[in-house]
Every structure is written in C-alpha cells, then in structure tokens.
PDB file of N, CA and C in Angstrom:
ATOM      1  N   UNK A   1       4.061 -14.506  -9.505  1.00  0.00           N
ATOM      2  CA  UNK A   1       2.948 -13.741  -8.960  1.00  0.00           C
ATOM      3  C   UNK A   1       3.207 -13.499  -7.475  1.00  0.00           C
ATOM      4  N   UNK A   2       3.317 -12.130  -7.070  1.00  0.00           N
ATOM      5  CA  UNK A   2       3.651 -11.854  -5.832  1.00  0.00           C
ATOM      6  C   UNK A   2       2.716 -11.268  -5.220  1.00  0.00           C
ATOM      7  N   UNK A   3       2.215 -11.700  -3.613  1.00  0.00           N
ATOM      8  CA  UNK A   3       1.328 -10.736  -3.171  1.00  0.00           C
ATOM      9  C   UNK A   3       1.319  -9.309  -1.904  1.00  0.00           C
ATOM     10  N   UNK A   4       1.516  -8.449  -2.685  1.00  0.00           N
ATOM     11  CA  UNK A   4       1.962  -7.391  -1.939  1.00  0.00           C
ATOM     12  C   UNK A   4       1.001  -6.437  -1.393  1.00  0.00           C
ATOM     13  N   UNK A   5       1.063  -5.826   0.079  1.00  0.00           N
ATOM     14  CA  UNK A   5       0.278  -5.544   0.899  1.00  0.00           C
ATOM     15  C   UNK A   5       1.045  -3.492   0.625  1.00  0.00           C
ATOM     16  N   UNK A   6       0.089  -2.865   0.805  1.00  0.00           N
ATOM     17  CA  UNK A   6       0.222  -1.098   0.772  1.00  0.00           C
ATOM     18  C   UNK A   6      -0.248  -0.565   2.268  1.00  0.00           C
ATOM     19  N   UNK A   7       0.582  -0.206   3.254  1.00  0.00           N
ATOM     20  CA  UNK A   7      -0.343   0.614   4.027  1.00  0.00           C
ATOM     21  C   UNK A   7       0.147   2.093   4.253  1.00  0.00           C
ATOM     22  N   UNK A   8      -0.634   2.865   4.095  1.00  0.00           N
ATOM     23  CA  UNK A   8      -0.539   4.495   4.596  1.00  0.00           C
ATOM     24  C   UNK A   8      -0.537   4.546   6.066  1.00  0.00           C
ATOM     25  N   UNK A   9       0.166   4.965   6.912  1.00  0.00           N
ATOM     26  CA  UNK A   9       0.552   5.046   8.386  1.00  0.00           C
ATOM     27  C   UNK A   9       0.060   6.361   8.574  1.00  0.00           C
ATOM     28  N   UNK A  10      -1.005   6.712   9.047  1.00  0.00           N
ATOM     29  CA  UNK A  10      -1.242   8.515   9.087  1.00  0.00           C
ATOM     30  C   UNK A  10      -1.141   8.055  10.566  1.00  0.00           C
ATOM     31  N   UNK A  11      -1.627   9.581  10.830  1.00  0.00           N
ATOM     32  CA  UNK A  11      -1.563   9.539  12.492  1.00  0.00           C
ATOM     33  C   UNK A  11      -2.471   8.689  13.506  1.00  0.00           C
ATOM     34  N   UNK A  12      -3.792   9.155  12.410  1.00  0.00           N
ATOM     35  CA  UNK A  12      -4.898   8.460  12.798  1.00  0.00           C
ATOM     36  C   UNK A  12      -5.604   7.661  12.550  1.00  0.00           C
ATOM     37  N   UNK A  13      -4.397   6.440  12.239  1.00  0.00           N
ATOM     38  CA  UNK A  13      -4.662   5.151  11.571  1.00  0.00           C
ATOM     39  C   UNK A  13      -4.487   4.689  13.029  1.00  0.00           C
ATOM     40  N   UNK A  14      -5.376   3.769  13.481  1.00  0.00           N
ATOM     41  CA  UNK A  14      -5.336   3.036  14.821  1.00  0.00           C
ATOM     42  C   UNK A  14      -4.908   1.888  14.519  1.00  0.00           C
ATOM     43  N   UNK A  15      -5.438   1.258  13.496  1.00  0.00           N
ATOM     44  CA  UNK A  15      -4.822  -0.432  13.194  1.00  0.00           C
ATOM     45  C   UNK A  15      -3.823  -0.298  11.834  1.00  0.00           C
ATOM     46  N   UNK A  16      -3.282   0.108  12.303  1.00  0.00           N
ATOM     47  CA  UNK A  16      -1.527   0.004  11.332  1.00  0.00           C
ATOM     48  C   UNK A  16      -1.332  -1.264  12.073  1.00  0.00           C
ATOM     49  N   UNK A  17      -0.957  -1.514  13.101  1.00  0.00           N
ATOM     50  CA  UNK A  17      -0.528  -3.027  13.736  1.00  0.00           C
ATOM     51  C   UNK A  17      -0.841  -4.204  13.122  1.00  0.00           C
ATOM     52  N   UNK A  18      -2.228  -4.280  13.664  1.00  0.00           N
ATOM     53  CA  UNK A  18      -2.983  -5.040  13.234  1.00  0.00           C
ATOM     54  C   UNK A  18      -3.080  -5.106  11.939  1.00  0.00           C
ATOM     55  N   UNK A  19      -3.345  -4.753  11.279  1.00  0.00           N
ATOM     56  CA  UNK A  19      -3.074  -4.484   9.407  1.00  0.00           C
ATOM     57  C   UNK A  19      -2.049  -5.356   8.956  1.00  0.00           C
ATOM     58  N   UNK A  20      -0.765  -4.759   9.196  1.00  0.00           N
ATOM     59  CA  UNK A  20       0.665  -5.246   9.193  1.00  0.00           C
ATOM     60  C   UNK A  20       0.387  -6.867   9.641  1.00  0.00           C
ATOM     61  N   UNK A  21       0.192  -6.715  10.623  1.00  0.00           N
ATOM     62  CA  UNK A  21      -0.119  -8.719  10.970  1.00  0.00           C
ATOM     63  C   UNK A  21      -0.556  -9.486  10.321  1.00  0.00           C
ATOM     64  N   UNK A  22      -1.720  -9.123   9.870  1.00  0.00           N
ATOM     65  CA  UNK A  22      -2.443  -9.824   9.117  1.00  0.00           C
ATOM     66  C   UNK A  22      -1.956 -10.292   8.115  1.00  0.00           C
ATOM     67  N   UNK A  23      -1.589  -9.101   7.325  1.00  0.00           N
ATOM     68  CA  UNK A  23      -0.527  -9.118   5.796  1.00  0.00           C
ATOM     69  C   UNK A  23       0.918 -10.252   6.182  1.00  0.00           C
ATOM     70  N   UNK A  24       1.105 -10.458   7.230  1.00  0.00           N
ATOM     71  CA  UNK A  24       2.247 -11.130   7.518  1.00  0.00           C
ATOM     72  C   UNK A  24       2.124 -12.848   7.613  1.00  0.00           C
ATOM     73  N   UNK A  25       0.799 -12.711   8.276  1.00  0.00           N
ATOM     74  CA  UNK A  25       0.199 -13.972   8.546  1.00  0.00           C
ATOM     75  C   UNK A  25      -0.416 -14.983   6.909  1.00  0.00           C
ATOM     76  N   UNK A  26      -0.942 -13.929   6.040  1.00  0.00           N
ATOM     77  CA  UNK A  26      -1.089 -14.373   5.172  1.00  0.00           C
ATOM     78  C   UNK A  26      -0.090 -14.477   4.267  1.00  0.00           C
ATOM     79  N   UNK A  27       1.111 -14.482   4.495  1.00  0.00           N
ATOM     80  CA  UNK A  27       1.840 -14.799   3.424  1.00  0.00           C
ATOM     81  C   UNK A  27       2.090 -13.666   2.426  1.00  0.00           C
ATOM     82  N   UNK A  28       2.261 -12.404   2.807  1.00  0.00           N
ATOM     83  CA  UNK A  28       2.026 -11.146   1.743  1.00  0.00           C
ATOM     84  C   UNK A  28       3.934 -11.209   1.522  1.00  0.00           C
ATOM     85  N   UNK A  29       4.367 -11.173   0.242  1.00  0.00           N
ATOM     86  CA  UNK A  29       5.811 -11.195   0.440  1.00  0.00           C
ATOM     87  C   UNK A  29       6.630 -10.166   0.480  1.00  0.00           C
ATOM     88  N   UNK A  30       5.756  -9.025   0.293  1.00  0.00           N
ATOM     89  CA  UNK A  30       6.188  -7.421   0.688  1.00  0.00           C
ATOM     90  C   UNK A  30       5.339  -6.642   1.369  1.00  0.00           C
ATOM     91  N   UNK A  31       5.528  -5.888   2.141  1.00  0.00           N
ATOM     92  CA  UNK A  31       4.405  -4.673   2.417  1.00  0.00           C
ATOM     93  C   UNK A  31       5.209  -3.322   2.491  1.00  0.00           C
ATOM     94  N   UNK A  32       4.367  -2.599   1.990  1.00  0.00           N
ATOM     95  CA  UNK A  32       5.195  -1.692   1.905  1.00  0.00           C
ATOM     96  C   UNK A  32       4.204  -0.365   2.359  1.00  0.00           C
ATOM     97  N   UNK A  33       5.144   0.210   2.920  1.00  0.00           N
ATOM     98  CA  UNK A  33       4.261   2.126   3.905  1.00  0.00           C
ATOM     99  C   UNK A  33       4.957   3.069   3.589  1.00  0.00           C
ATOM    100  N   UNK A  34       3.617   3.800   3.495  1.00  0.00           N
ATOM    101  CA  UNK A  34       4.317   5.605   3.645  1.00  0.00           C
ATOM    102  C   UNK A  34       3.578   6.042   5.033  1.00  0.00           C
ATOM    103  N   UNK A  35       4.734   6.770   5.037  1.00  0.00           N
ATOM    104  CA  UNK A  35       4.347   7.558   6.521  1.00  0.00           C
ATOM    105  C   UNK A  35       3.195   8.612   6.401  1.00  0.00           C
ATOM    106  N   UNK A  36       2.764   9.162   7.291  1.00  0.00           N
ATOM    107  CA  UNK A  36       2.056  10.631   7.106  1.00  0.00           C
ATOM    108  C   UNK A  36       3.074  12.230   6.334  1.00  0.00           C
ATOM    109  N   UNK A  37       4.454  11.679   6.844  1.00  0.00           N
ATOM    110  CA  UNK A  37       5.253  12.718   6.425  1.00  0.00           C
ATOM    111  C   UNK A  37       4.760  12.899   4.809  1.00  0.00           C
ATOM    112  N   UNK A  38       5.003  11.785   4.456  1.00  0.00           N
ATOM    113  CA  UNK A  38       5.293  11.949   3.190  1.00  0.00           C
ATOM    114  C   UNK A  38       4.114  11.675   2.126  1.00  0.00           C
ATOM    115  N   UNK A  39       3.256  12.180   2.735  1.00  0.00           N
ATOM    116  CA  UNK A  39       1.324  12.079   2.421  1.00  0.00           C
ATOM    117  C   UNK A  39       1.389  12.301   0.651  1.00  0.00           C
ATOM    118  N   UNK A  40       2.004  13.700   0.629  1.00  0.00           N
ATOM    119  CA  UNK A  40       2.290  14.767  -0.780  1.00  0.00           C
ATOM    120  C   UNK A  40       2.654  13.683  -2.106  1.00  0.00           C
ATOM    121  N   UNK A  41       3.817  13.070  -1.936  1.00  0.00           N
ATOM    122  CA  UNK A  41       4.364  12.307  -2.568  1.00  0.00           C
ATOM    123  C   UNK A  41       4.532  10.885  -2.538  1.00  0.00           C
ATOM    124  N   UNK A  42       4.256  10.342  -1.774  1.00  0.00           N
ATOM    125  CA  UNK A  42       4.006   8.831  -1.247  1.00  0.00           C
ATOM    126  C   UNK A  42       4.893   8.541  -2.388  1.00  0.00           C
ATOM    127  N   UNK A  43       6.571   8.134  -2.277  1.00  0.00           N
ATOM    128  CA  UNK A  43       7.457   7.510  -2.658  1.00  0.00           C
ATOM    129  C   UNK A  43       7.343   6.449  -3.017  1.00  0.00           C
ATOM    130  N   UNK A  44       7.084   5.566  -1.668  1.00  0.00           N
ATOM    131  CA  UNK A  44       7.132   3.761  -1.743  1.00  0.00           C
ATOM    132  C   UNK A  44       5.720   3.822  -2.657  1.00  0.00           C
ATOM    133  N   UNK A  45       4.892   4.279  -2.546  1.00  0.00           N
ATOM    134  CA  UNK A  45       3.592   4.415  -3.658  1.00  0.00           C
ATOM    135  C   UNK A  45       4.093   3.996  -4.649  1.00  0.00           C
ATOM    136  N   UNK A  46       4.837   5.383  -5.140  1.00  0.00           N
ATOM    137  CA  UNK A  46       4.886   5.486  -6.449  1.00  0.00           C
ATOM    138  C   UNK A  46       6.431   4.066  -6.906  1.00  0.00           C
ATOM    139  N   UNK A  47       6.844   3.884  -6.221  1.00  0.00           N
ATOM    140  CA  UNK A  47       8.270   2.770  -6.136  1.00  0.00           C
ATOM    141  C   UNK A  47       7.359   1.587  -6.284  1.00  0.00           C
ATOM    142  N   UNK A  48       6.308   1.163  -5.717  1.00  0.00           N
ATOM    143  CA  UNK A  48       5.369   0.102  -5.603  1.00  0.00           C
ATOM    144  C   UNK A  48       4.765  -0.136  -7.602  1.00  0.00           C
ATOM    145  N   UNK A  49       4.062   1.090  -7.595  1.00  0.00           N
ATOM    146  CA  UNK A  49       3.572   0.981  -9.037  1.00  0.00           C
ATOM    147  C   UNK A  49       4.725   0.829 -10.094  1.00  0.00           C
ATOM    148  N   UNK A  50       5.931   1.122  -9.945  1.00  0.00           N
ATOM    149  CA  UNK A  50       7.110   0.497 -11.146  1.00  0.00           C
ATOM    150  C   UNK A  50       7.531  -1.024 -11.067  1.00  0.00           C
ATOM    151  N   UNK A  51       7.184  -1.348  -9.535  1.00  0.00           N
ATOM    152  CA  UNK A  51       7.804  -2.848  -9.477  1.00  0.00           C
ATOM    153  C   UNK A  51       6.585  -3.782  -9.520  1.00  0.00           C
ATOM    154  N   UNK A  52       5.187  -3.610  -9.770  1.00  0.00           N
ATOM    155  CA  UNK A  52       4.544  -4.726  -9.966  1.00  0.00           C
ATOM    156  C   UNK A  52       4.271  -5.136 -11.451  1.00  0.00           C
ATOM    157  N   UNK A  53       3.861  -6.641 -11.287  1.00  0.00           N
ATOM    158  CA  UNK A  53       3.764  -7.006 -12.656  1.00  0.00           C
ATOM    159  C   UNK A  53       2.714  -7.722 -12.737  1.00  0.00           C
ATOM    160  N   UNK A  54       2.548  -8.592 -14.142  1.00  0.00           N
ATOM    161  CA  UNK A  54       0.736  -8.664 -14.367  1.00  0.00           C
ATOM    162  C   UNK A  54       0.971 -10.421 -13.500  1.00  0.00           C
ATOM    163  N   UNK A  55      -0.334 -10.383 -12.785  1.00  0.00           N
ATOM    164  CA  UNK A  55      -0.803 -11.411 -12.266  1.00  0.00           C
ATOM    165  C   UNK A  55      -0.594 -11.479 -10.761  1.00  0.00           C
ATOM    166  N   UNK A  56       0.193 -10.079 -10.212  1.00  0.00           N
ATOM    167  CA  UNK A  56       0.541  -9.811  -8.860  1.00  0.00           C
ATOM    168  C   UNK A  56      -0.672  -9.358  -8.179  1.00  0.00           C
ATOM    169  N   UNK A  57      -0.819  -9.526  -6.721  1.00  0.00           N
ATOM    170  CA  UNK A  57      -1.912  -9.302  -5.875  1.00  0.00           C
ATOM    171  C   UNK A  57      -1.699  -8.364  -5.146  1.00  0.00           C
ATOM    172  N   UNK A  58      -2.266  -7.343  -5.241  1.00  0.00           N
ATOM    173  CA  UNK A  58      -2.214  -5.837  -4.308  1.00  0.00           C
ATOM    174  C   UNK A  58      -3.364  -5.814  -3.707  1.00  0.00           C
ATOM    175  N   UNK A  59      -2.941  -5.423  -2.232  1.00  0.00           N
ATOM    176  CA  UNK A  59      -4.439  -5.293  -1.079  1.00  0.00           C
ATOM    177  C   UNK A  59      -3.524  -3.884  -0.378  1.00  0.00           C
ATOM    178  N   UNK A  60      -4.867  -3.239  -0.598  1.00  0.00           N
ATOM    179  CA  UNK A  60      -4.671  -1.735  -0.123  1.00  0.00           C
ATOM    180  C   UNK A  60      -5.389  -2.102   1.322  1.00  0.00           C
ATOM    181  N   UNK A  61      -4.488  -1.680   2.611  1.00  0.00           N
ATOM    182  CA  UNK A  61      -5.538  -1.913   4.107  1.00  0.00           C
ATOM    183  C   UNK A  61      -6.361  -1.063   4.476  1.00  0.00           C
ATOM    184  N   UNK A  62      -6.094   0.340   3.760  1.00  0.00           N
ATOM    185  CA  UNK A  62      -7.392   1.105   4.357  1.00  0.00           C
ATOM    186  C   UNK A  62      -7.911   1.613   3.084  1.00  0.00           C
ATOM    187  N   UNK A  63      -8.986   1.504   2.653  1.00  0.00           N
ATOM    188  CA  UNK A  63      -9.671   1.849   1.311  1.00  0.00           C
ATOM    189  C   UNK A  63      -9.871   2.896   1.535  1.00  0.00           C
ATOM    190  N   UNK A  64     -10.431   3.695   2.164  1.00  0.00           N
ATOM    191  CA  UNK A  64     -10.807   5.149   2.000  1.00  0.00           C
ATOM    192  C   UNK A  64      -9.399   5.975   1.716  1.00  0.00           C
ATOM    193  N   UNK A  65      -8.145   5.462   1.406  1.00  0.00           N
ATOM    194  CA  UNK A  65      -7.237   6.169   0.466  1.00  0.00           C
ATOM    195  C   UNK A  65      -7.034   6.051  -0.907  1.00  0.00           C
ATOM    196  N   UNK A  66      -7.692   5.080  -1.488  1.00  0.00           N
ATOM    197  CA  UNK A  66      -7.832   4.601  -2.834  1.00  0.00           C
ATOM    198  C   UNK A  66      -8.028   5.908  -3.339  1.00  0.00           C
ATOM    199  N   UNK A  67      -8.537   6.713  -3.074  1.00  0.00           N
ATOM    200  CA  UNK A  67      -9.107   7.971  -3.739  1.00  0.00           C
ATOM    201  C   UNK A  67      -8.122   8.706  -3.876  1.00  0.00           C
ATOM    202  N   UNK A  68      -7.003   9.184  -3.459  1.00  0.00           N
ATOM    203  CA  UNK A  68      -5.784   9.963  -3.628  1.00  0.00           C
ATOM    204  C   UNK A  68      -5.006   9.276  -4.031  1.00  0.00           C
ATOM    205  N   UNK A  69      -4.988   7.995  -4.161  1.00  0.00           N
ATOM    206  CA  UNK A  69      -3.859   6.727  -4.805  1.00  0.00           C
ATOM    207  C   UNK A  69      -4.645   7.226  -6.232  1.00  0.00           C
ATOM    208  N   UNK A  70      -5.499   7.027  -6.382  1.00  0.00           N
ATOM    209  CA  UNK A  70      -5.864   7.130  -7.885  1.00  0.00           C
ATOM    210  C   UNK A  70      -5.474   8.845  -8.138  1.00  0.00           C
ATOM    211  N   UNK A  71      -5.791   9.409  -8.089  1.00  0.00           N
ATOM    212  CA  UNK A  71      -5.852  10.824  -8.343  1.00  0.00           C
ATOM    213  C   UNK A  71      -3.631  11.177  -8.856  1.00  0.00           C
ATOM    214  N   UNK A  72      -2.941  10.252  -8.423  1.00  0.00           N
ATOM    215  CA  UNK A  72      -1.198  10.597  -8.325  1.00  0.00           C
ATOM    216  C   UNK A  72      -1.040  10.001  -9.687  1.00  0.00           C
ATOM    217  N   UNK A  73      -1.344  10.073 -10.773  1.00  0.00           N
ATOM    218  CA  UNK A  73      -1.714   9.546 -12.115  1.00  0.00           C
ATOM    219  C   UNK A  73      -1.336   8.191 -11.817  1.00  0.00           C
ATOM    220  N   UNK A  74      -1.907   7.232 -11.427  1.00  0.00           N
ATOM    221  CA  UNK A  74      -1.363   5.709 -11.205  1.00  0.00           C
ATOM    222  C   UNK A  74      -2.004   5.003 -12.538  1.00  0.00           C
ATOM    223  N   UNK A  75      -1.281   3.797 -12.438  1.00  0.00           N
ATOM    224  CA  UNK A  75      -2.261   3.111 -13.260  1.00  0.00           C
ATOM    225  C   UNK A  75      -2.361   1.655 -12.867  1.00  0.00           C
ATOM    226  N   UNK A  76      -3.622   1.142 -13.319  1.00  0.00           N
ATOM    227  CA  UNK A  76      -3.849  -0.358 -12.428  1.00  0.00           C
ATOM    228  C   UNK A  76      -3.641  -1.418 -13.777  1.00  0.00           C
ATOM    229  N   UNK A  77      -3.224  -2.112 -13.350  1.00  0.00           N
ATOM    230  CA  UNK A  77      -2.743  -3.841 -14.263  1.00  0.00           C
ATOM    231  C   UNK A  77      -4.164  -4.798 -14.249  1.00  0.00           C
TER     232      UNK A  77
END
C-alpha cells in the first residue's frame, strides 16, 4: 500500500510549495505533477491511474480539479 500525492502546477497555484512539503513530510512515497502546459492531457495523470493498486492512498492537493480529473474517463479503486 503506497501513498501517493497528485499536484496540478497551474500558474495560479500559489501553494505548489507548500503542498509538495507537506506530501514530503508525511511520508507520501511518490508525488507526482502536471504542469499547466500540459492541462489538455495531463500525462503523469493518466501514468498515475495505470500504476495504482487496491489499498493505495491518493490525496489530490487542490480539490477544485477533481472535476476535470473525473471528466478524462478515469476510474477510482
């Protein structure tokens, strides 16, 4: 069981830093970002949803993207 941290880096994300720390401090054993470039397709997104498995811990840092994470046909465990 691994616990892996998601952050979206837009422009006008102010606490990307801080975010990142936190996830570090707690022991998160991956984190993984998409840039703003790559908003359309969020790669590591979609690279993220092939490599987790059941009983793993995902913390999204800014929730108000949950809504376009869901919408990229994802699916949750």
């Amino acid at each position: 069981m691994a616990k892996v941290g998601y952050i979206f880096n837009s422009e006008q994300y102010d606490t990307f830093t801080f975010d990142r720390a936190w996830m570090e401090k707690y022991g998160y054993c991956r984190i993984i970002e998409d840039s703003a470039s790559q908003e359309k397709t969020r790669p590591e997104w979609k690279q993220l949803m092939d490599c987790l498995e059941r009983g793993d811990e995902l913390v999204i840092s800014n929730f108000c993207k949950v809504s376009s994470l869901l919408s990229m046909n994802t699916y949750w465990l």
